[in-house]
Protein backbone atom coordinates (compact mmCIF):
# COMPACT_ATOMS: atom_id res chain seq x y z
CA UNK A 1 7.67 58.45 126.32
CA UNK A 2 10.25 58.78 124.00
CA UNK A 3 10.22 57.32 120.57
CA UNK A 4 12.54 57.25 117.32
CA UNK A 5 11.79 60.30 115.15
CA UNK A 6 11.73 59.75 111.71
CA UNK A 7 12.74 62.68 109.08
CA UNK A 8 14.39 63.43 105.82
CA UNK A 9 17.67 65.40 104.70
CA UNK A 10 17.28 66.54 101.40
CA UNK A 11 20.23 66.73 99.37
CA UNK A 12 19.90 69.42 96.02
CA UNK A 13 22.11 70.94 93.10
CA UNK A 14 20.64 74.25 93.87
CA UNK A 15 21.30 76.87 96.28
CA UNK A 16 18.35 76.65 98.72
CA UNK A 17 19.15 76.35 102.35
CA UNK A 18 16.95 75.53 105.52
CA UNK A 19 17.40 74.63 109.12
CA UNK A 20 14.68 72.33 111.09
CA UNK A 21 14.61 71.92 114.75
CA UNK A 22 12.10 69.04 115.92
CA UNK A 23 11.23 69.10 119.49
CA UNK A 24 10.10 66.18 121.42
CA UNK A 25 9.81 66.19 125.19
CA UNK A 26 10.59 64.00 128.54
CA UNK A 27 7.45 62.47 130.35
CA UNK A 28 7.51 61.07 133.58
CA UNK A 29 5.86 59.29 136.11
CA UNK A 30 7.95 59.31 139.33
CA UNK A 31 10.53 62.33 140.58
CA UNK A 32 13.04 62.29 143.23
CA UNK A 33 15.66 64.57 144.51
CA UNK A 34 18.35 64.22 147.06
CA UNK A 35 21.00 65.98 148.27
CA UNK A 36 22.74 66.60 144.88
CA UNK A 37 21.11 64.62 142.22
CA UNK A 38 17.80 63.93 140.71
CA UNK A 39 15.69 60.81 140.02
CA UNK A 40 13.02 60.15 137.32
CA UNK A 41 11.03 57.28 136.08
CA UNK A 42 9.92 57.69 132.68
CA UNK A 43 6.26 56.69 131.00
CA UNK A 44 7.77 53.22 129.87
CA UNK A 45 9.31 52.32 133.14
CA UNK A 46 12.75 53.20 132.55
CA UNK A 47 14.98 54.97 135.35
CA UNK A 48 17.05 58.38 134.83
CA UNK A 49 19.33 59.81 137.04
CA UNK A 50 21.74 63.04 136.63
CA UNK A 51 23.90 65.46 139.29
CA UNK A 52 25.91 64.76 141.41
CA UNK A 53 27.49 61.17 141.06
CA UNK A 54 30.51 61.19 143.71
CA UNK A 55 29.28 58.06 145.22
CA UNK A 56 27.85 56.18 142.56
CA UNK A 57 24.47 57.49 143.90
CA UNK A 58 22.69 57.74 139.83
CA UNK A 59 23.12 53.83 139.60
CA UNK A 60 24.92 54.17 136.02
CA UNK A 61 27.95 51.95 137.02
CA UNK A 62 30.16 54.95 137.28
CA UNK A 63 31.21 57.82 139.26
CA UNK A 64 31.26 60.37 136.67
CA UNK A 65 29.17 63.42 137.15
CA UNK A 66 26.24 64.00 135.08
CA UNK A 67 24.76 66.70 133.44
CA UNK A 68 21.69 65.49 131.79
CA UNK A 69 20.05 62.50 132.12
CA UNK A 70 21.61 59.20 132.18
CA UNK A 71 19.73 55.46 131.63
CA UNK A 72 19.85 53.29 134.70
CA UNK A 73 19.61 49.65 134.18
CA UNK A 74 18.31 49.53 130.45
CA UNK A 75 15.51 47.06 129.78
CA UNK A 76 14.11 47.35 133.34
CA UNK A 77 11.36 48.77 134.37
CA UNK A 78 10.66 50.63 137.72
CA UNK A 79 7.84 51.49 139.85
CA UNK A 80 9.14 53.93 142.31
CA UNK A 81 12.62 55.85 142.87
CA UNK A 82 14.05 57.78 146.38
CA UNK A 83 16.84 59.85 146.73
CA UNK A 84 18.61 59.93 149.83
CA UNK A 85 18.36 63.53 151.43
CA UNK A 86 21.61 64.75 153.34
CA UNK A 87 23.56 61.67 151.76
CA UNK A 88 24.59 59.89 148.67
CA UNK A 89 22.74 56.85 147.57
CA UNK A 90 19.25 55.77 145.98
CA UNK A 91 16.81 53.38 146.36
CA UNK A 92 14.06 52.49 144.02
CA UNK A 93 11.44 48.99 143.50
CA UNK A 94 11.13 47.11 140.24
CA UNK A 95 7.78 46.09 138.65
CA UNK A 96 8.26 43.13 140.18
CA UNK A 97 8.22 44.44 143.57
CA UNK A 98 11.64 43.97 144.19
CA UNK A 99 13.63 46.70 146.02
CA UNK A 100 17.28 47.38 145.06
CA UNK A 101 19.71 50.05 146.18
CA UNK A 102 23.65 52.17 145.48
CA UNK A 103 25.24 54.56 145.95
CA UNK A 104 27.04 55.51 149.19
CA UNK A 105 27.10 52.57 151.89
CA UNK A 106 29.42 53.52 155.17
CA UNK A 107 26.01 52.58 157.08
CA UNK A 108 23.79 49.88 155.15
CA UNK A 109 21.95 50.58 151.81
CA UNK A 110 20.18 46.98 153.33
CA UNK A 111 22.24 44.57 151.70
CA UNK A 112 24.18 43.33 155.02
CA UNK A 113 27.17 44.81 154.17
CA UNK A 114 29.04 48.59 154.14
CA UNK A 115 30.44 48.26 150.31
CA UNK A 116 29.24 51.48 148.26
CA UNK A 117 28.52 50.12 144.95
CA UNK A 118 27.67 52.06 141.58
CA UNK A 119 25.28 49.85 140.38
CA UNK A 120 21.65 48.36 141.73
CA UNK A 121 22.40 45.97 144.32
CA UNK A 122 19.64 43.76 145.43
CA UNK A 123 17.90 43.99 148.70
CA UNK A 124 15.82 41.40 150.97
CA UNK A 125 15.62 39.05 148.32
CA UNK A 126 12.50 37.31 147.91
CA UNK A 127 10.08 40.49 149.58
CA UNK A 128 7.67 42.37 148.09
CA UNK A 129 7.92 46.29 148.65
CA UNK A 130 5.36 48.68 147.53
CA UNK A 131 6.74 52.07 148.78
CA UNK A 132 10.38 53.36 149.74
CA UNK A 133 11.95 56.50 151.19
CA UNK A 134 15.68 57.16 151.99
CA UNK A 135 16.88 59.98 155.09
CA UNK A 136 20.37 60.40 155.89
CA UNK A 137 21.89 57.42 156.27
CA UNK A 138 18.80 55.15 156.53
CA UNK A 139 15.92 54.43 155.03
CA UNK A 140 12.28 52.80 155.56
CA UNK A 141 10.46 50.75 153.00
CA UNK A 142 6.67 49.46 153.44
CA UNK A 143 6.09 45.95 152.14
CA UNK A 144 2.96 45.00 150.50
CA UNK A 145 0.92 43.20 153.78
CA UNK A 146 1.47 46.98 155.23
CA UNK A 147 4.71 46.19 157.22
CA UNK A 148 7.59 49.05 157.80
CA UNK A 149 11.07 48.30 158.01
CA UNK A 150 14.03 50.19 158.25
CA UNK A 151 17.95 50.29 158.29
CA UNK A 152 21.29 52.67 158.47
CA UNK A 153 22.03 54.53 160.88
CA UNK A 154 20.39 54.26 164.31
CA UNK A 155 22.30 56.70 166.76
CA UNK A 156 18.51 59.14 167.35
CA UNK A 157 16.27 55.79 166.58
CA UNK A 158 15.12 53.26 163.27
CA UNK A 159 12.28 53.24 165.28
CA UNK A 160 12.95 49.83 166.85
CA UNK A 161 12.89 51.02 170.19
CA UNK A 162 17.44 51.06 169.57
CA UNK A 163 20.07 53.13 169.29
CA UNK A 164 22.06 49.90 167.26
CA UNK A 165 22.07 50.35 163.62
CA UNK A 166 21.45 48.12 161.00
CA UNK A 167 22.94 47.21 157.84
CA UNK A 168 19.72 44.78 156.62
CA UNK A 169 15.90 45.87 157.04
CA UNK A 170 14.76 45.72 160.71
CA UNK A 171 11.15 45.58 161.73
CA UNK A 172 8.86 48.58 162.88
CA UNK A 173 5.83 48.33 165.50
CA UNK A 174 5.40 44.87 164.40
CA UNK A 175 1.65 44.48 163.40
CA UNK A 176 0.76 47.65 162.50
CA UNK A 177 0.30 48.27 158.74
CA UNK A 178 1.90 51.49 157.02
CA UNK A 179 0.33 53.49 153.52
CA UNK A 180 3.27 56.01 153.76
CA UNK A 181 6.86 57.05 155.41
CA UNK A 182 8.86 60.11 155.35
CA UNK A 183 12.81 59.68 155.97
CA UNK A 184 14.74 63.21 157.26
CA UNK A 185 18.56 63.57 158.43
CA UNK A 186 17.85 62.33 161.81
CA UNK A 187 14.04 61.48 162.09
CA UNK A 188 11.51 59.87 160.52
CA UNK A 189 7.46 59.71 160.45
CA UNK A 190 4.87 57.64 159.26
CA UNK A 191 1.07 57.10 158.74
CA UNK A 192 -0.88 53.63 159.36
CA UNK A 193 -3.14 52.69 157.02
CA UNK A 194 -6.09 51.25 159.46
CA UNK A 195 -6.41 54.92 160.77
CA UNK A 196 -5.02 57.30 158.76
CA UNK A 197 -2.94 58.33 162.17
CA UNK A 198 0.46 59.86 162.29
CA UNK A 199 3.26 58.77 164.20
CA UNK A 200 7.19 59.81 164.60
CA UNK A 201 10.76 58.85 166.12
CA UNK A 202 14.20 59.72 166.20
CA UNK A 203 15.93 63.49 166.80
CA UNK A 204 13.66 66.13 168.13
CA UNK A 205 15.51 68.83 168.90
CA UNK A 206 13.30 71.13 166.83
CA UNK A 207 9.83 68.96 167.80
CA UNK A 208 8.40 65.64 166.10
CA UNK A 209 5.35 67.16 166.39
CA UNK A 210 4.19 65.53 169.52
CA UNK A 211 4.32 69.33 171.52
CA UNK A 212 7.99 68.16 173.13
CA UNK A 213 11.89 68.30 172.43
CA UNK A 214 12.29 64.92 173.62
CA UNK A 215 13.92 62.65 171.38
CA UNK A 216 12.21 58.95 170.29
CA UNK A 217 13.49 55.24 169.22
CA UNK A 218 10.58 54.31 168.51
CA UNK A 219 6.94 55.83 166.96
CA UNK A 220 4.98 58.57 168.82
CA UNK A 221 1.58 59.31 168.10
CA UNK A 222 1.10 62.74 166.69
CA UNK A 223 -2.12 65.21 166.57
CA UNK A 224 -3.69 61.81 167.90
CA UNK A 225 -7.52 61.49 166.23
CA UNK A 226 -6.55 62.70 162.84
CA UNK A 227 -6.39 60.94 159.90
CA UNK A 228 -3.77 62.10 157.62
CA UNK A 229 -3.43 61.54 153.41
CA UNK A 230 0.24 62.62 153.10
CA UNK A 231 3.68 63.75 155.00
CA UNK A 232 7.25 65.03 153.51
CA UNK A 233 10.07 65.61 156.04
CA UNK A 234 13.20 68.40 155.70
CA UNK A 235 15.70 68.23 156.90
CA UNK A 236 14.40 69.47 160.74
CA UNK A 237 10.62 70.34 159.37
CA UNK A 238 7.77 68.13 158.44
CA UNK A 239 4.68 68.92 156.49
CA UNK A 240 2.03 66.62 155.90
CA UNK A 241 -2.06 66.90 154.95
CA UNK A 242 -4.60 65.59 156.38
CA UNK A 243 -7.86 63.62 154.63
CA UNK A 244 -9.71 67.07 154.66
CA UNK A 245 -7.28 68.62 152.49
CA UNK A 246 -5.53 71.48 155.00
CA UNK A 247 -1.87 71.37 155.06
CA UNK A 248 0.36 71.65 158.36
CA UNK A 249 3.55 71.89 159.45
CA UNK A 250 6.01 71.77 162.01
CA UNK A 251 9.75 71.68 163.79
CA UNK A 252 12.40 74.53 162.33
CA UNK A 253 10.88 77.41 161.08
CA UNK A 254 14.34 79.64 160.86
CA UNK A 255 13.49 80.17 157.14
CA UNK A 256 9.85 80.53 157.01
CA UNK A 257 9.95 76.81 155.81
CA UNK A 258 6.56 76.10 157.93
CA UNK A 259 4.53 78.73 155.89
CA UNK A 260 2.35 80.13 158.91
CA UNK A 261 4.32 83.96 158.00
CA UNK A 262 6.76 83.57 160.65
CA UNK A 263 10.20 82.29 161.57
CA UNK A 264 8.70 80.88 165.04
CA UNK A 265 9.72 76.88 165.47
CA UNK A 266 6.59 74.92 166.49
CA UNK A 267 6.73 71.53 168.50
CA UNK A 268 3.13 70.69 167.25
CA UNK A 269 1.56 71.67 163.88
CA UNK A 270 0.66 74.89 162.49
CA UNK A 271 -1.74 75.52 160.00
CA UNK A 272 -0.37 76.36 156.11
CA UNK A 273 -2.18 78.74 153.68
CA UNK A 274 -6.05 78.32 152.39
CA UNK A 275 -7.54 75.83 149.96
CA UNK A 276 -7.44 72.38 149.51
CA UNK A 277 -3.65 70.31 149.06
CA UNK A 278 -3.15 67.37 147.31
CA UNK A 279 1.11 66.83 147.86
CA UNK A 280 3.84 68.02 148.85
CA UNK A 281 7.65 68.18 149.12
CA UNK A 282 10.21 69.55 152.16
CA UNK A 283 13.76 70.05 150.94
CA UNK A 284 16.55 70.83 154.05
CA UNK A 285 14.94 73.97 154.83
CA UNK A 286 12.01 75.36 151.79
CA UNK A 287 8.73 73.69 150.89
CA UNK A 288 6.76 73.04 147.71
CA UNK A 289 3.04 72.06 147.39
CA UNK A 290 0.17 71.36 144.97
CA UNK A 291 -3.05 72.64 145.39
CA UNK A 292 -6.46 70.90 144.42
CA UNK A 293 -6.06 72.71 141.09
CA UNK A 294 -2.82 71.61 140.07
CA UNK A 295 -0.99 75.33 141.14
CA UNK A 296 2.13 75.17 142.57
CA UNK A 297 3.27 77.00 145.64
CA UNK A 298 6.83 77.51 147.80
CA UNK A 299 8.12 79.05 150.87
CA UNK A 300 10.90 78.88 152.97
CA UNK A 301 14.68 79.23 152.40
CA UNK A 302 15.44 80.58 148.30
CA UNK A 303 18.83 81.99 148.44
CA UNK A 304 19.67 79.47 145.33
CA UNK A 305 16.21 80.11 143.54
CA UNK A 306 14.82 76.62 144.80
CA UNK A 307 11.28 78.09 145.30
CA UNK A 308 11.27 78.89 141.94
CA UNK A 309 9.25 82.32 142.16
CA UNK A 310 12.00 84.09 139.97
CA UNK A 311 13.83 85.86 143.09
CA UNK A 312 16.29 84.57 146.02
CA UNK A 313 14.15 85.75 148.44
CA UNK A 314 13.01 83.93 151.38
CA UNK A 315 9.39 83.17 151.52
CA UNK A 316 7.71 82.79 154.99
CA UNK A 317 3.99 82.11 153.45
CA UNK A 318 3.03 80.09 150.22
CA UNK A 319 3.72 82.26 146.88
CA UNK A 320 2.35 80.46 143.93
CA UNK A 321 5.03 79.60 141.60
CA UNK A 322 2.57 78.74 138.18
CA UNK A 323 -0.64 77.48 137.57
CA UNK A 324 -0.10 74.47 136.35
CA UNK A 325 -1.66 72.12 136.18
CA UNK A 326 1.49 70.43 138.58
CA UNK A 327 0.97 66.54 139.15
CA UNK A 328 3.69 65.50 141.70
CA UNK A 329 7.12 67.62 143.27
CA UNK A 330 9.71 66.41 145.10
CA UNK A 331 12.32 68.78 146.76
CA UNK A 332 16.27 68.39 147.17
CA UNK A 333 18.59 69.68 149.91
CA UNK A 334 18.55 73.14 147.70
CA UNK A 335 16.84 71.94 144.18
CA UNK A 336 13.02 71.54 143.43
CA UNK A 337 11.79 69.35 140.58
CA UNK A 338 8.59 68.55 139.40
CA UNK A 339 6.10 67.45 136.76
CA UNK A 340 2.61 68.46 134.75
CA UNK A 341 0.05 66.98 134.09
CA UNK A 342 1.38 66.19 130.15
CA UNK A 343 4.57 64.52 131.80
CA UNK A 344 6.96 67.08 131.61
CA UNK A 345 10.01 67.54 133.71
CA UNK A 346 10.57 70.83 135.43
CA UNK A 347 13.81 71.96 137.95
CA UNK A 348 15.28 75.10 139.32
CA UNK A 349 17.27 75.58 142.33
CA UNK A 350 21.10 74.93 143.09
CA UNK A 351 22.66 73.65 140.13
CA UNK A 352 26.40 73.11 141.74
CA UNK A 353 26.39 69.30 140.32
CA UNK A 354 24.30 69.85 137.92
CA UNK A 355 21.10 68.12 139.43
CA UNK A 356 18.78 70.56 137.42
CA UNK A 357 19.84 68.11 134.48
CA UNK A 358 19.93 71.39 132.21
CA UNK A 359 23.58 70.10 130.53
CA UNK A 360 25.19 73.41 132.79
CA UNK A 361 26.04 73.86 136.48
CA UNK A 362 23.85 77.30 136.33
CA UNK A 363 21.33 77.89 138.94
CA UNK A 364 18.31 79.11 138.14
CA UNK A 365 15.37 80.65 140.33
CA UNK A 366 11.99 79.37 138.16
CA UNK A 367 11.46 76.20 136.58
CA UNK A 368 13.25 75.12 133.38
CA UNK A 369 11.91 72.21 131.61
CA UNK A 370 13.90 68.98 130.61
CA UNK A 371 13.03 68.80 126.73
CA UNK A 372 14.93 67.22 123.96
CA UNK A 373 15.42 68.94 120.74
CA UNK A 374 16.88 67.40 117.74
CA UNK A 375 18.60 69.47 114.95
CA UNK A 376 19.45 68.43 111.57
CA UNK A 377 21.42 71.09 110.17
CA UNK A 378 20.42 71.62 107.43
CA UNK A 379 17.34 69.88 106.36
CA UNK A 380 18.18 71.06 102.99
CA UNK A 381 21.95 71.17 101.80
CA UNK A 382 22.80 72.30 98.62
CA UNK A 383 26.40 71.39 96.69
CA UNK A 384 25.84 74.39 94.40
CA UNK A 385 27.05 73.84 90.87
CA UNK A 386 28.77 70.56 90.55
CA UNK A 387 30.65 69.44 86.86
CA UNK A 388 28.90 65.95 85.95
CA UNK A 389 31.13 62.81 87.17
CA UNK A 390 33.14 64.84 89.45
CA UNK A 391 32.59 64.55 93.41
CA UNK A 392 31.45 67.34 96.13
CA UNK A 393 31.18 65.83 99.59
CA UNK A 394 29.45 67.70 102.49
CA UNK A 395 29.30 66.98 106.24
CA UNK A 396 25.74 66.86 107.91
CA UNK A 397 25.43 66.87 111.87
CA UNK A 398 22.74 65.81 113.99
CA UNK A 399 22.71 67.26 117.22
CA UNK A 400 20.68 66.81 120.43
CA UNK A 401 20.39 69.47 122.14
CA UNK A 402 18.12 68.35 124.99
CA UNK A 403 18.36 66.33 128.07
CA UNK A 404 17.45 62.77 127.34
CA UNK A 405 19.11 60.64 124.52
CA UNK A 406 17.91 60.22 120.77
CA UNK A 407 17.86 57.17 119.50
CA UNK A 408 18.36 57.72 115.75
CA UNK A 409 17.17 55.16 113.33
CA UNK A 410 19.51 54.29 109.78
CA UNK A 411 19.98 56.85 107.20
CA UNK A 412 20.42 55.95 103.67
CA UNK A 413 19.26 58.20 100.51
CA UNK A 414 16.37 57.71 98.08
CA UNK A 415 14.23 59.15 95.78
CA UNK A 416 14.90 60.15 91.77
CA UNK A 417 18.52 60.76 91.25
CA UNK A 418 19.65 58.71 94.72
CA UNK A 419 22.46 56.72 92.15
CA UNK A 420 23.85 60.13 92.29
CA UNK A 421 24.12 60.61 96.26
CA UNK A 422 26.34 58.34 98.32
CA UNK A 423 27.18 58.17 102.08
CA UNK A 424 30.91 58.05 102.62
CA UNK A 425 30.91 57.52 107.08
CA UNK A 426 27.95 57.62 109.14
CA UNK A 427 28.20 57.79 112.82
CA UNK A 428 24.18 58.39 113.07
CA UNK A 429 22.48 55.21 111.66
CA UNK A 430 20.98 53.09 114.87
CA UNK A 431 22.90 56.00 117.05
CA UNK A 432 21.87 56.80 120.77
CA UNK A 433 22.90 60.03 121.68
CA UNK A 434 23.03 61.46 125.12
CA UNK A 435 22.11 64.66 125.70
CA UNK A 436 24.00 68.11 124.37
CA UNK A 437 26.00 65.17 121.47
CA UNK A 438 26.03 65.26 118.21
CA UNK A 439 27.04 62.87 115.19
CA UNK A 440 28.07 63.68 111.76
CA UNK A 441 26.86 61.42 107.97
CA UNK A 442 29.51 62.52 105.54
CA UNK A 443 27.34 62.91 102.08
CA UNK A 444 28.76 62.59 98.06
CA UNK A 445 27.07 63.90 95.46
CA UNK A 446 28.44 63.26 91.65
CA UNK A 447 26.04 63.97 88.82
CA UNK A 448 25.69 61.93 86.02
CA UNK A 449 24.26 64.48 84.06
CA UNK A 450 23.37 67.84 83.74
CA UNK A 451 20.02 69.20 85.71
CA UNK A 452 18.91 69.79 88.83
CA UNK A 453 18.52 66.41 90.88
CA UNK A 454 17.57 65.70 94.65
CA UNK A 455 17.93 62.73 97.09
């Protein structure tokens, strides 16, 4: 959590000089990534978003691409935040249970109509929704009795046994409940809560995991028996774990994405790495897991760093990426981020749109963490030699040179000679600045007497 920083510039007749730099850094709770642009809810609720903004897709009432992080809908606080993968929008579910959506909206965000829109828009007024994932051009959203809806795009299958899409949420295997969905460009799967069972629909060109090619509308039972904890879906892969811990995988493998140390596409799952997994991530073609430890592990496609290993080399088995201790990832079409267990926010990957939310549009191939530094240069200025009732004036600017904004508090001077030391402009006081800004308090000193004084 962020809070306001409070320090002192010293002002002296005297010739000392020092800089400070005092470092504070971004917690989170929640992390997203989609196509271009990353998602994070912070400790006190709030919602950030930064990349790739074409669309409207960060929810920040503008289309203006962002660098670092940007507040969405100040004052409100959010529960959980999904980035579309392979398109441009976001959803994401208020305290209140509410679900609201923007971004891109040629096919439905769910509010009945094909308007994009920059800001949250509301969606099935009056529901409560406890869990929300957004594919390509549709999404699925669990409410809180269990029940999974969906809507978007519908030419491979919402899962309502149609090819007819939907621009408002449509109902899935009425009477089943749901724990947990996966959205991908074309498909989608799912796991019931009575069971723990896994089921899947849509394209399955590559295999849904049911041992076949054959395409679905609506849910097919998968590795039928097993109960399973957690599932992620690329963009023609899925991994998911089951309640013992083992991780598996299956569908495209061109990359090594599935981890069994081949490129061999599997129809049914395939058995990833050793140990026991707790979550994990599928970008459009790499993968990213946690173990029981908090490590954190990648494999598949890297030629933009996104495994985060330090190379661009393509990894075809797990290759632990640090030790951690790693709390929750999520993985972009090309961009990984993720979080420890203090909070922090981590990225690396593809950086065209700057969805690493480093302030530059630099890849990078290991994780970088979002921190936020603020500089007040100097902490000690001195005006030298100054005749008595004559006036020196000197320029100090704060800078942040992190990700997330400073909120500055008012600066005024005090202590023994402070009649001496006045502040001409101030663009600080009560100040929020965004990330990589600066502001400048314009300072007079004229001495009343002779001496050494200090404010």
């Amino acid at each position: 959590m962020l809070k306001k920083q409070r320090y002192s510039i010293f002002l002296l007749a005297a010739a000392a000089l020092f800089m400070i730099a005092l470092t504070q850094t971004a917690t989170a709770t929640t992390l997203t990534a989609g196509s271009s642009h990353s998602m994070a809810i912070k400790q006190d609720g709030s919602l950030w978003g930064w990349g790739y903004n074409g669309y409207g897709q960060l929810g920040d009432g503008t289309t203006i691409q962002r660098y670092v992080p940007v507040s969405i809908s100040t004052g409100t606080a959010w529960t959980a935040v999904a980035a579309s993968s392979g398109d441009y929008y976001t959803m994401a579910i208020k305290s209140d249970g509410s679900l609201w959506a923007w971004g891109y909206n040629s096919y439905g965000l769910g509010d009945g109509t094909t308007t994009s829109s920059s800001s949250p828009v509301s969606i099935a007024t009056g529901s409560t929704w406890t869990a929300v994932t957004a594919g390509q051009n549709f999404t699925l959203a669990i409410k809180s009795g269990g029940s999974l809806w969906s809507w978007g795009y519908n030419s491979y299958g919402l899962g309502n046994g149609t090819t007819t899409s939907s621009s408002t949420p449509v109902s899935i295997a009425t009477g089943s409940t749901w724990k947990a969905a996966a959205a991908s460009q074309n498909y989608a799967v799912a796991i019931k809560s009575t069971d723990g069972s896994l089921w899947a629909w849509g394209y399955n060109s590559y295999g849904l995991g049911d041992g076949t090619t054959t395409s679905s509308s609506s849910p097919i039972s998968i590795a039928t028996g097993t109960s399973w904890t957690a599932v992620a879906a690329g963009a023609y892969h899925t991994v998911a774990i089951k309640s013992d811990g083992t991780l598996w995988a299956w569908g495209y493998n061109g990359y090594g994405e599935l981890g069994n140390n081949s490129t061999t596409s599997s129809s049914s799952p395939v058995s990833v790495g050793t140990g026991t997994w707790i979550a994990v991530a599928a970008g459009a073609y790499h993968t990213v897991a946690i173990k029981s430890g908090g490590s954190l592990w990648a494999w598949g496609y890297n030629y933009y760093g996104q495994l985060g290993d330090g190379t661009t080399t393509n990894r075809s088995a797990p290759v632990l990426i640090d030790v951690g201790p790693w709390v929750a990832v999520a993985a972009g079409d090309s961009h990984t981020v993720a979080m420890k267990s203090d909070g922090t926010i981590w990225a690396w990957g593809y950086n065209n749109y700057g969805q690493l939310g480093d302030g530059s549009t630099s890849s990078r191939n290991s994780p970088y963490s979002l921190t936020q530094s603020i500089v007040a240069a100097p902490a000690v200025r001195s005006f030298g030699n100054v005749k008595t009732n004559t006036q020196a004036v000197s320029a100090i600017i704060i800078s942040n040179k992190g990700s997330f904004n400073l909120t500055i508090g008012v600066i005024s001077t005090s202590g023994t000679n402070s009649t001496d030391f006045s502040i001409l402009s101030d663009s600080c006081s009560n100040a929020v600045l965004p990330g990589l800004t600066s502001c400048t308090v314009e300072v007079a000193f004229k001495p009343a007497s002779t001496g050494a004084e200090s404010s």
